[in-house]
Protein backbone atom coordinates (compact mmCIF):
# COMPACT_ATOMS: atom_id res chain seq x y z
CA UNK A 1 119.45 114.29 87.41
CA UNK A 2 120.36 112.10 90.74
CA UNK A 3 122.17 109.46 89.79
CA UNK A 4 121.44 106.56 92.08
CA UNK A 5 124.00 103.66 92.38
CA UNK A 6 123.38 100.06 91.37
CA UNK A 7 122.54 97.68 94.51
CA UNK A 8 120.74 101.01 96.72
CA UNK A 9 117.45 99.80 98.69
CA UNK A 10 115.03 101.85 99.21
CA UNK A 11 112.60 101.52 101.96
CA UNK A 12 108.93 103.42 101.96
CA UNK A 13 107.29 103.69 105.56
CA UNK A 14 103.86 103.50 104.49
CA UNK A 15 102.69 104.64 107.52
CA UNK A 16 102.25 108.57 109.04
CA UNK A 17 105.49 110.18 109.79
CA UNK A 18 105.58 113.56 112.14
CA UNK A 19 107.72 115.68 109.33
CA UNK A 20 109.34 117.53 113.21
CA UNK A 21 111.70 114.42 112.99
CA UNK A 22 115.45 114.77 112.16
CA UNK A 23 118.34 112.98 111.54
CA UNK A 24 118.01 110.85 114.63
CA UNK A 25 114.10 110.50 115.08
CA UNK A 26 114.22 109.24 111.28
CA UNK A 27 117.39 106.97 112.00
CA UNK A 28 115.16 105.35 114.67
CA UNK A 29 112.13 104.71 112.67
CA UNK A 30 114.55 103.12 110.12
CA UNK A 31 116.08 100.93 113.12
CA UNK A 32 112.63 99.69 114.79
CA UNK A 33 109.74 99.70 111.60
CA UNK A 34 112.30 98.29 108.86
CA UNK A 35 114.36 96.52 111.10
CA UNK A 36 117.49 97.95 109.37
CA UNK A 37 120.76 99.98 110.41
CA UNK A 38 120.46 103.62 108.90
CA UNK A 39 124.12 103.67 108.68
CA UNK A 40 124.37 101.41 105.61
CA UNK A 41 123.54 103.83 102.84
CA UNK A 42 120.06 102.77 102.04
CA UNK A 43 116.96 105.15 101.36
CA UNK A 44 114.81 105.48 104.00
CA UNK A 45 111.18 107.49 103.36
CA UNK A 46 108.73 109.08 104.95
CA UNK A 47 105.52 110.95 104.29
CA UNK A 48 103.02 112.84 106.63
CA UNK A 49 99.44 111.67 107.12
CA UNK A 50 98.13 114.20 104.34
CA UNK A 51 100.74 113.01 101.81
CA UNK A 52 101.64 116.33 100.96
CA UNK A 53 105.39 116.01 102.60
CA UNK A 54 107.83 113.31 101.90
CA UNK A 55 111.44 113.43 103.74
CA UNK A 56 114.38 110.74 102.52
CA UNK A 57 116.86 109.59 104.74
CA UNK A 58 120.11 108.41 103.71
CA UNK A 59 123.78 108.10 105.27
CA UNK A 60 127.02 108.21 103.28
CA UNK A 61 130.90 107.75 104.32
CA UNK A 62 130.61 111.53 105.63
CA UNK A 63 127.28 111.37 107.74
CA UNK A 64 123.37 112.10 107.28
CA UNK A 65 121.30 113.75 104.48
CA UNK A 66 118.17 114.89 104.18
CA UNK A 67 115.84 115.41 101.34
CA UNK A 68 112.51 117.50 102.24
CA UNK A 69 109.77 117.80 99.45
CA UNK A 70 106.71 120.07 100.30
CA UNK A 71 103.75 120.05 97.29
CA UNK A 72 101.83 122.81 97.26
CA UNK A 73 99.24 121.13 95.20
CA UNK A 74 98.09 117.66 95.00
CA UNK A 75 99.74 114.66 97.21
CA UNK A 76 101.69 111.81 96.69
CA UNK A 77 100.70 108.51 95.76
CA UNK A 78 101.70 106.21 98.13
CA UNK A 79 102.90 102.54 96.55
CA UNK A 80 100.49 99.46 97.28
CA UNK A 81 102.24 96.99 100.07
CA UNK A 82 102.29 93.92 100.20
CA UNK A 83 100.78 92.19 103.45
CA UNK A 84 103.85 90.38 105.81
């Protein structure tokens, strides 16, 4: 079970990700779509156009992590936005 602490933000890019990106092309996106500093321990995610993919972004004290889920059935179910 992950255990997730109390206070964590998590941010869904609701838009088409290309699932090449790494560490710093995801950093990035975080910086100029959410208009927030990867480096502060939030959740950032991403899905491909097929929602099929989904990688999570997220920095602790020691550096970058990655979490990369491939379904080999079905897709995710992206959450409704709200409009800015």
């Amino acid at each position: 079970m992950l255990m997730l602490p109390s206070g964590l933000k998590v941010f869904v890019l609701n838009e088409p990700v290309n699932m090449h990106k790494s560490f710093d092309g995801l950093a990035a996106l975080a910086q100029s779509e959410f208009k927030k500093n990867a480096l502060n321990g939030d959740l950032f995610v991403f899905f491909n156009r097929p929602c099929n993919k989904v990688k999570v972004l997220q920095f602790d004290r020691t550096g970058f992590s990655i979490w990369y889920k491939r379904l080999e059935k079905g897709r995710f179910r992206l959450p409704k936005m709200q409009q800015k």
